[in-house]
C-alpha atoms as a PDB file:
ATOM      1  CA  UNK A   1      19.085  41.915  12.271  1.00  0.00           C
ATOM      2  CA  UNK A   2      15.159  42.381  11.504  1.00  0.00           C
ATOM      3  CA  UNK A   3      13.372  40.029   9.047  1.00  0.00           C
ATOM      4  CA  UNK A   4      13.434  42.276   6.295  1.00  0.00           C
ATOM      5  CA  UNK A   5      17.298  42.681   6.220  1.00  0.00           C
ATOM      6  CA  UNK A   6      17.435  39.027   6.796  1.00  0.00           C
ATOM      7  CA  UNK A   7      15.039  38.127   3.699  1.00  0.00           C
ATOM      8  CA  UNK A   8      16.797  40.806   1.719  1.00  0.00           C
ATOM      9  CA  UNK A   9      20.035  39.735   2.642  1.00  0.00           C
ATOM     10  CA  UNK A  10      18.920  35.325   1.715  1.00  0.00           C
ATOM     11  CA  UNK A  11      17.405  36.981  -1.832  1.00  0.00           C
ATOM     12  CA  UNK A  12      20.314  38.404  -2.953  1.00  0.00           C
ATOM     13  CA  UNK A  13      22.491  34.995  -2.002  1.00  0.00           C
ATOM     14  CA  UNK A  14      20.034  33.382  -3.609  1.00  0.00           C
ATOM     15  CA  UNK A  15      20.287  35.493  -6.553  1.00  0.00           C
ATOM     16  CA  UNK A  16      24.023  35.105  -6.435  1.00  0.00           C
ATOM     17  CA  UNK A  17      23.787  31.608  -6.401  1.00  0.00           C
ATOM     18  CA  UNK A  18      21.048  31.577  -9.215  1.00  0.00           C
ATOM     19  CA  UNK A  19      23.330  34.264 -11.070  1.00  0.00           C
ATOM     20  CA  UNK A  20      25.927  31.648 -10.798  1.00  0.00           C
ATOM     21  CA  UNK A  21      24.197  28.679 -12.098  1.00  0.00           C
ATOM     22  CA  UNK A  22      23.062  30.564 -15.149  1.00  0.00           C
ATOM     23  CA  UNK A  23      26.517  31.309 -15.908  1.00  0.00           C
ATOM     24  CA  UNK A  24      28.229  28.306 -15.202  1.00  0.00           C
ATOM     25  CA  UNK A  25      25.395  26.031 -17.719  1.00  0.00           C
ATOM     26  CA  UNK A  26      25.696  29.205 -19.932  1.00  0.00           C
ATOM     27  CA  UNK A  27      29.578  28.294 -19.998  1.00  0.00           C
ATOM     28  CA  UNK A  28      29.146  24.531 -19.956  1.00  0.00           C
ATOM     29  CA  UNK A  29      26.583  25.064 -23.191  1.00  0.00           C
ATOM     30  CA  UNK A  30      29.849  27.257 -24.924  1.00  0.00           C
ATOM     31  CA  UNK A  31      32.179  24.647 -23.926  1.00  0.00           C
ATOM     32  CA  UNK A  32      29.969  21.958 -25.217  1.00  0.00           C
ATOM     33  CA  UNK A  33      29.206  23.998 -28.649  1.00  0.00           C
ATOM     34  CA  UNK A  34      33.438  24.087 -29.165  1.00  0.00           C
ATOM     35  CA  UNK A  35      33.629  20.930 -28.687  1.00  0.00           C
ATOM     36  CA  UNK A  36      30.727  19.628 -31.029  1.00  0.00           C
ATOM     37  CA  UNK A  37      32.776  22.266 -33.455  1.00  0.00           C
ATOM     38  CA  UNK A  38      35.826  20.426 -33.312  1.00  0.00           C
ATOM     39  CA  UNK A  39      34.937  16.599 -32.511  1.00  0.00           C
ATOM     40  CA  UNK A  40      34.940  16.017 -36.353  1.00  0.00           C
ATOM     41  CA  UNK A  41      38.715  16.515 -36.280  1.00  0.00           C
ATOM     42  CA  UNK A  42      38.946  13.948 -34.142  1.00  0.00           C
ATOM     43  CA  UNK A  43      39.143  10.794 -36.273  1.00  0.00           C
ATOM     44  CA  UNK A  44      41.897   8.165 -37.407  1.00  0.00           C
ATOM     45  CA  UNK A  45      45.076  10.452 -37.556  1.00  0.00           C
ATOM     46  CA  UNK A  46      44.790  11.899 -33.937  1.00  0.00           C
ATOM     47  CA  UNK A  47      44.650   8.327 -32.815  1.00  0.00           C
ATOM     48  CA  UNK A  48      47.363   7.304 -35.123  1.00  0.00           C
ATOM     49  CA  UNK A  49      49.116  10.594 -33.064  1.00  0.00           C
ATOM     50  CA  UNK A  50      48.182   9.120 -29.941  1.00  0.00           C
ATOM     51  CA  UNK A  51      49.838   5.461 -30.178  1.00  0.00           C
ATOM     52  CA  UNK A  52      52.687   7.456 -31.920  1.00  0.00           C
ATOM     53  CA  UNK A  53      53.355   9.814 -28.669  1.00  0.00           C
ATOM     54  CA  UNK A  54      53.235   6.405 -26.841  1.00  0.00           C
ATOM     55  CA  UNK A  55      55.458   4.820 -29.203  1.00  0.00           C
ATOM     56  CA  UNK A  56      58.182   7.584 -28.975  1.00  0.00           C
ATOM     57  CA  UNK A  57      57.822   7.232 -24.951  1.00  0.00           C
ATOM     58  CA  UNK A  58      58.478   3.963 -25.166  1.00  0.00           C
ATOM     59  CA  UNK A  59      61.377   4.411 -27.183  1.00  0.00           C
ATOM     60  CA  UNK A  60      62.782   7.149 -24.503  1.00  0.00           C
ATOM     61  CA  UNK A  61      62.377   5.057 -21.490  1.00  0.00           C
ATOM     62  CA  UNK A  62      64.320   2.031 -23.834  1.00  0.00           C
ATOM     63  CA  UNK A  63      67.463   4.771 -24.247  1.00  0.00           C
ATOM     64  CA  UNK A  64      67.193   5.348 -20.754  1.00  0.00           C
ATOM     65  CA  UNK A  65      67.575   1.803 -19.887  1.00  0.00           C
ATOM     66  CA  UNK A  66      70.192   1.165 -22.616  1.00  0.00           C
ATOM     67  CA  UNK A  67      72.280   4.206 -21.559  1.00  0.00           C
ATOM     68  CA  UNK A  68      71.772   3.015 -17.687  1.00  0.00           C
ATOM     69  CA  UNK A  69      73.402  -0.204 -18.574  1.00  0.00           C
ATOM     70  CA  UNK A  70      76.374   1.369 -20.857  1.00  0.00           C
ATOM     71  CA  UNK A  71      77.465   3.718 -18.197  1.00  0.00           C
ATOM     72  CA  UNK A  72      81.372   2.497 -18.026  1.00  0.00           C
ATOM     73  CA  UNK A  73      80.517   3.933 -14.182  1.00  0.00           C
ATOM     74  CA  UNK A  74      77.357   1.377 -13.689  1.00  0.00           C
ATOM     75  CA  UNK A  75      78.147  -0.552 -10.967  1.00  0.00           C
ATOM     76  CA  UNK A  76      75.320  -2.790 -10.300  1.00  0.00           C
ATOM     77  CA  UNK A  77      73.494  -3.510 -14.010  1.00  0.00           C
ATOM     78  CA  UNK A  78      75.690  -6.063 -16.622  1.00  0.00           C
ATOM     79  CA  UNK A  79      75.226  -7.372 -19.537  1.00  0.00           C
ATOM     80  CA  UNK A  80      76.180 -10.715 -20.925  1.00  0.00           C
ATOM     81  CA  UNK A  81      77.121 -10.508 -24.563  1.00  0.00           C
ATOM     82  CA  UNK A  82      79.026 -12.716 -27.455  1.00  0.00           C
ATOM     83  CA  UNK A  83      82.872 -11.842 -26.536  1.00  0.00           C
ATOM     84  CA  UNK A  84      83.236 -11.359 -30.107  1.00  0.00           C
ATOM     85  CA  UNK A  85      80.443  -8.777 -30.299  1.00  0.00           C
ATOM     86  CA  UNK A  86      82.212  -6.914 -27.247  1.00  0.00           C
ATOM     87  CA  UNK A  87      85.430  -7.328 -29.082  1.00  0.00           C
ATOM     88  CA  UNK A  88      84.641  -5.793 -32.312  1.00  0.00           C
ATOM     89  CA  UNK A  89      82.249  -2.686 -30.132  1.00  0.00           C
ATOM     90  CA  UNK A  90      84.552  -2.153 -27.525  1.00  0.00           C
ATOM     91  CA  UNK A  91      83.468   1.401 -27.164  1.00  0.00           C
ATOM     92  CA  UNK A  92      80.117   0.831 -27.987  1.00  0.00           C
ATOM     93  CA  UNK A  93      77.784  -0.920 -25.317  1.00  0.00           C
ATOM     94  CA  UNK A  94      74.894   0.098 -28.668  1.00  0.00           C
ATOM     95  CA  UNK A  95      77.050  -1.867 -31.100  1.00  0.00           C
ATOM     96  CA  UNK A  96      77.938  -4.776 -28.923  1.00  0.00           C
ATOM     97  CA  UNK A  97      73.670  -5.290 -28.849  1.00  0.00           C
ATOM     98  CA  UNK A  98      73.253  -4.812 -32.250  1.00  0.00           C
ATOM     99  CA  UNK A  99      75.620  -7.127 -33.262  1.00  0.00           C
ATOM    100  CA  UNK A 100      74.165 -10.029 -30.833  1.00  0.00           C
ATOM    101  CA  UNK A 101      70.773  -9.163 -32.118  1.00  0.00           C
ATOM    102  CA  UNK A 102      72.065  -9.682 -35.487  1.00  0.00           C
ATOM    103  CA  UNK A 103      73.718 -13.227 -34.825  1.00  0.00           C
ATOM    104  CA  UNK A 104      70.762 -14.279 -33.663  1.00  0.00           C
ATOM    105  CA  UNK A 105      68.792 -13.075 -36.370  1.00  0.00           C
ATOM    106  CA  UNK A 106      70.880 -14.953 -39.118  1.00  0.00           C
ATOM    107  CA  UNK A 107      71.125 -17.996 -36.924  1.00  0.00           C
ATOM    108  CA  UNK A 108      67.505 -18.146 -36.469  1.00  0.00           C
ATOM    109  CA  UNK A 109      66.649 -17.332 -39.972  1.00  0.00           C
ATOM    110  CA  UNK A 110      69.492 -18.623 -41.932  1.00  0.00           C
ATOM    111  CA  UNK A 111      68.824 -22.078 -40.890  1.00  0.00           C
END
């Protein structure tokens, strides 16, 4: 390879490069003027929609732990609830909860 072919052949990866760089700020500068566009509509109720997507995951993994331990086949995870709250939800591990929740509640308020 002569010098010539050489210096022809680092100019055009250098304008390559160059033609690269000009369109990769050109596309950061686009991205940047969307964004400016839109960060307006970015206020109080998107975070409000934020904490409520975390909210409503919470809430899943809760079912998932609720339904692991009222699996009539779950061998290793119990419970220990009121008889009387098991008694009157015998089908209903859900029930059972709610109604030792809600003994607790009155005794804790109604006193």
């Amino acid at each position: 390879m002569n010098r010539d072919t050489e210096t022809l052949m680092n100019y055009e990866h250098h304008s390559f490069y160059s033609y690269k760089l000009k369109f990769r700020d050109k596309r950061i500068k686009e991205l940047e003027e969307q964004l400016d566009a839109i960060k307006d509509l970015f206020d109080i109720e998107d975070r409000l929609g934020i904490e409520l997507i975390r909210a409503v995951e919470l809430a899943w993994w809760d079912s998932r732990r609720i339904n692991w331990l009222a699996d009539k086949n779950n061998e290793i995870g119990n419970v220990q609830l009121p008889r009387e709250c098991v008694e009157k939800h015998l089908n209903s591990m859900r029930g059972a909860i709610d109604a030792a929740m809600a003994m607790d509640f009155y005794k804790h308020n109604l006193d």
